[in-house]
Protein backbone atom coordinates (compact mmCIF):
# COMPACT_ATOMS: atom_id res chain seq x y z
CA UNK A 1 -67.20 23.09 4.73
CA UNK A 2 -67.83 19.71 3.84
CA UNK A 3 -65.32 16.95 2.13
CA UNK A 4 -66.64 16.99 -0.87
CA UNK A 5 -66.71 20.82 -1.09
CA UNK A 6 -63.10 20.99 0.32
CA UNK A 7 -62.02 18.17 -2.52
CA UNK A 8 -63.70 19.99 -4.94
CA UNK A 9 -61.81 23.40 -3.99
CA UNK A 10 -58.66 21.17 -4.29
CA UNK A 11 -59.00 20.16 -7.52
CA UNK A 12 -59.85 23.33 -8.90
CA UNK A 13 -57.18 24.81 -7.66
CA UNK A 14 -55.17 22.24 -8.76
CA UNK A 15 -56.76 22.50 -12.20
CA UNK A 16 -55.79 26.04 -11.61
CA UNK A 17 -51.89 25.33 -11.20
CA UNK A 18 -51.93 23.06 -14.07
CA UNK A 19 -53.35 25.69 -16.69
CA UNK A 20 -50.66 28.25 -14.70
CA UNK A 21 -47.94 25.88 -15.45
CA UNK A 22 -49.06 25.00 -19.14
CA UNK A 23 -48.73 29.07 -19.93
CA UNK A 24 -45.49 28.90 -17.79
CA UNK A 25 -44.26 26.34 -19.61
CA UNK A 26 -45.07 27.65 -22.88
CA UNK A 27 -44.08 31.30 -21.96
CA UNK A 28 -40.49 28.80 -21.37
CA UNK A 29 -40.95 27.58 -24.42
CA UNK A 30 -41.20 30.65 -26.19
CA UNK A 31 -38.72 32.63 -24.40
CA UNK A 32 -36.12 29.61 -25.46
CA UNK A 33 -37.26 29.80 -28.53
CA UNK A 34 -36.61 33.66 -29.13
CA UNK A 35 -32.89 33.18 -27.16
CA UNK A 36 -31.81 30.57 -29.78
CA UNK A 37 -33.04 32.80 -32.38
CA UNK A 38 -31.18 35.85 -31.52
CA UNK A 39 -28.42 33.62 -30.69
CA UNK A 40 -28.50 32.43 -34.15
CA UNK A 41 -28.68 35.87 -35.69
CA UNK A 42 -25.54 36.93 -33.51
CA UNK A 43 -23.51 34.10 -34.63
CA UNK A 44 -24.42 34.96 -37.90
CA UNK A 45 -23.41 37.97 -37.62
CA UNK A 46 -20.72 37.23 -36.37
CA UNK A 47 -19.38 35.26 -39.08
CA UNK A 48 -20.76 37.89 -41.42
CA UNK A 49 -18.14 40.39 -40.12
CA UNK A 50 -14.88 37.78 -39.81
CA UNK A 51 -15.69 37.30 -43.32
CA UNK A 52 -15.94 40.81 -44.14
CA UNK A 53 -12.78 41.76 -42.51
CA UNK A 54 -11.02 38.39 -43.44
CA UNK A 55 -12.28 39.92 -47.33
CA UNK A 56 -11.34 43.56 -46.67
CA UNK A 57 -7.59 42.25 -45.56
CA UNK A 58 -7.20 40.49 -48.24
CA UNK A 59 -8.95 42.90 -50.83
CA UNK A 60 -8.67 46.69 -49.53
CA UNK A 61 -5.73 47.12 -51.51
CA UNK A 62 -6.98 46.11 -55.31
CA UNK A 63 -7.14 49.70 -55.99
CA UNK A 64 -3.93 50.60 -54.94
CA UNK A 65 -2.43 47.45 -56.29
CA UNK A 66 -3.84 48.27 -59.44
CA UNK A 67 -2.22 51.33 -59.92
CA UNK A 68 0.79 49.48 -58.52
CA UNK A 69 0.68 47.46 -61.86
CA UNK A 70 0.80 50.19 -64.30
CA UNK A 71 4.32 50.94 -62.17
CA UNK A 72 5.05 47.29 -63.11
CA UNK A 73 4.36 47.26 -66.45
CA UNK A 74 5.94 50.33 -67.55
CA UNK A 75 9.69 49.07 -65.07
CA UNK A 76 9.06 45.28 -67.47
CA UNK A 77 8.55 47.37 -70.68
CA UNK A 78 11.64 49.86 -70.02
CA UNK A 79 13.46 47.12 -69.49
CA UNK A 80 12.58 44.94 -72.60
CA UNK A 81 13.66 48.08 -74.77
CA UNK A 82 17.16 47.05 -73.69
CA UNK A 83 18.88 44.36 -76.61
CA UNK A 84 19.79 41.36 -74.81
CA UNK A 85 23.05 42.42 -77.25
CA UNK A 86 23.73 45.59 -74.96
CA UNK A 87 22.73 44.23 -71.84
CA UNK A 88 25.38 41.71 -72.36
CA UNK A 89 28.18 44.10 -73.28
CA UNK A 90 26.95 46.79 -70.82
CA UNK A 91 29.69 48.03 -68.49
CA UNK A 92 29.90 51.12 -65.79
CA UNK A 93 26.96 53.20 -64.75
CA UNK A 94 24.80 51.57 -67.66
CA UNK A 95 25.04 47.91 -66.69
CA UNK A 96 24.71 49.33 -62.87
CA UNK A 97 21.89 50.63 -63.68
CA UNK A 98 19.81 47.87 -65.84
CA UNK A 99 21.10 45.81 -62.94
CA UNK A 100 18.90 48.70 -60.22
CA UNK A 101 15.89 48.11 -62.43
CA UNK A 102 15.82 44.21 -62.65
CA UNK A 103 16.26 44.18 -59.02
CA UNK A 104 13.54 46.62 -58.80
CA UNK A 105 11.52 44.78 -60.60
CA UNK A 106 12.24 41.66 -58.86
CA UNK A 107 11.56 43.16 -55.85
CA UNK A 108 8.23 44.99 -56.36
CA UNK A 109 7.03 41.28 -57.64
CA UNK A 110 8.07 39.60 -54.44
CA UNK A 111 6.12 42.47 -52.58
CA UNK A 112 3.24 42.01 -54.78
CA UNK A 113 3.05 37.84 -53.98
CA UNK A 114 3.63 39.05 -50.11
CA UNK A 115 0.24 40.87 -50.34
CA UNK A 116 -1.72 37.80 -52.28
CA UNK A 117 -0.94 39.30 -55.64
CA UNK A 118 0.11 36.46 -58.26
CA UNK A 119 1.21 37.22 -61.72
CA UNK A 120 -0.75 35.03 -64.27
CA UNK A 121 1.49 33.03 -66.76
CA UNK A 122 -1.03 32.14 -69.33
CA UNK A 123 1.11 30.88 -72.21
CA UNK A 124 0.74 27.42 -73.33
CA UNK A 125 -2.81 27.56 -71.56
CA UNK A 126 -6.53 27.25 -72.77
CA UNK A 127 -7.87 30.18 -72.84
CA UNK A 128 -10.13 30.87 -69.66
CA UNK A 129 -12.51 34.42 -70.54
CA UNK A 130 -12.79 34.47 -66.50
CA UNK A 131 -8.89 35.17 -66.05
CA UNK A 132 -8.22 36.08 -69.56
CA UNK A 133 -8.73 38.58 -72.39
CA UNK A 134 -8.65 37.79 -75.78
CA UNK A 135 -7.06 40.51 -77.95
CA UNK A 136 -6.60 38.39 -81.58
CA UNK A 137 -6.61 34.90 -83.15
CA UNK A 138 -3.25 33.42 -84.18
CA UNK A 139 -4.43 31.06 -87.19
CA UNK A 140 -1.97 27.81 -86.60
CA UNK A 141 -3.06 24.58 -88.01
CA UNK A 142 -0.15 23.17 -85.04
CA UNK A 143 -1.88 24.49 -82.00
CA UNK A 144 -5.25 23.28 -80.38
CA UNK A 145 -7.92 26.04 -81.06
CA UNK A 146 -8.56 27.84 -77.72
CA UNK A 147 -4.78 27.79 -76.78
CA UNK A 148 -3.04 31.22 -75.00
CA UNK A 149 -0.16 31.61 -77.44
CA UNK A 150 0.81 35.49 -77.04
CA UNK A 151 0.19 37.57 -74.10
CA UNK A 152 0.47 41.15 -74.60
CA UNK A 153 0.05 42.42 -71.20
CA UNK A 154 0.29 40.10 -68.06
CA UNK A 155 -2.74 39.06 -65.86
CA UNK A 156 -2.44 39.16 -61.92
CA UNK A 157 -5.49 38.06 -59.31
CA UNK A 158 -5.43 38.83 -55.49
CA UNK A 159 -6.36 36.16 -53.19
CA UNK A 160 -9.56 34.38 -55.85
CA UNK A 161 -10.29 37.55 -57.92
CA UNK A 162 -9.31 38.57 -61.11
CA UNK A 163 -7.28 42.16 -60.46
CA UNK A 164 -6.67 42.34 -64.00
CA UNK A 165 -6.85 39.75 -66.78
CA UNK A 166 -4.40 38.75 -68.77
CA UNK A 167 -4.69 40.42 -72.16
CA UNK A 168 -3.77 37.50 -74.65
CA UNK A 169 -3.41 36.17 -78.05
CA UNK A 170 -5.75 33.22 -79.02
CA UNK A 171 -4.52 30.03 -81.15
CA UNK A 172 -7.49 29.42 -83.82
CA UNK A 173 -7.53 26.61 -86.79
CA UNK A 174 -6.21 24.02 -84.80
CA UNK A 175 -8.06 20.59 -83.38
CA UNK A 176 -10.29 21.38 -80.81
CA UNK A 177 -8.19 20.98 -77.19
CA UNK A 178 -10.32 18.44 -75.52
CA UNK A 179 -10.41 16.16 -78.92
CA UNK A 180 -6.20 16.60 -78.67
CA UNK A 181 -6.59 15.09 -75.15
CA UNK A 182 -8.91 12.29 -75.91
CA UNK A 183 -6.40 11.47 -78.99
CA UNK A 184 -3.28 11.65 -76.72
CA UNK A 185 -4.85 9.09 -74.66
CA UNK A 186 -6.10 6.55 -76.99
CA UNK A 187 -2.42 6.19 -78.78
């Protein structure tokens, strides 16, 4: 074979290699680029389920705590039949047991808070329809418009949801809230 054949040989050959490593390279590429995908997804994934079990800790038992609330309310309302009058002058087995039922009561809030469920206090408050349910309107000149002044039955949310809202009597007549704010802070 002559050198000029034998060169040309060589460089198609090396042409050869160079196209094989281009597709190698690219078959590279593409392999890394599927692995970060799926690695990606995964992670996703991932997070997808710590959330989902971080959510399912903190809201599996909204059902249950539900009907633990009805328990509640009818222990608060037994109680509030009771004159402050005879509670005072309550001796023997009565005042032993109105003093079983507060604690009782007591205690089945402090196990509610332990499990992320928080008693809403809306009195005094503007009235938020997310956490709150407006039952009537309270006409008072006195009170900004908007304003919680009554709650009939108590509100409670687990972890950032609403369990149950508050069920609540609305102020209505009086300045508008945010004007009663601006006012406050120009005198």
């Amino acid at each position: 074979m002559d050198p000029e054949g034998a060169e040309m040989q060589e460089l198609g050959a090396a042409d050869g290699f160079k196209a094989e490593r281009e597709r190698l390279e690219g078959e590279i590429a593409g392999f890394k680029d599927k692995f970060l995908r799926a690695f990606a997804e995964a992670e996703n994934i991932r997070r997808r389920a710590e959330k989902e079990v971080s959510d399912a800790k903190t809201y599996g038992i909204a059902s249950f705590a539900r009907d633990v609330l009805n328990v509640a309310d009818d222990l608060s309302r037994a109680l509030s039949t009771v004159e402050d009058e005879a509670k005072e002058k309550a001796d023997g087995a009565f005042k032993s047991l109105l003093d079983g039922l507060e604690l009782t009561e007591r205690g089945l809030h402090k196990a509610l808070e332990k499990h992320g469920i928080r008693k809403l206090e809306p009195k005094g408050e503007k009235f938020d329809p997310n956490l709150h349910q407006a039952m009537f309107e309270v006409p008072d000149e006195s009170i900004p418009a908007g304003t919680v002044v009554q709650v009939v039955q108590s509100g409670y949310v687990i972890g950032d949801r609403v369990l149950r809202p508050a069920m609540v009597g609305v102020s209505r007549g009086g300045p508008k809230a945010a004007r009663v704010e601006a006012e406050g802070s120009n005198g």
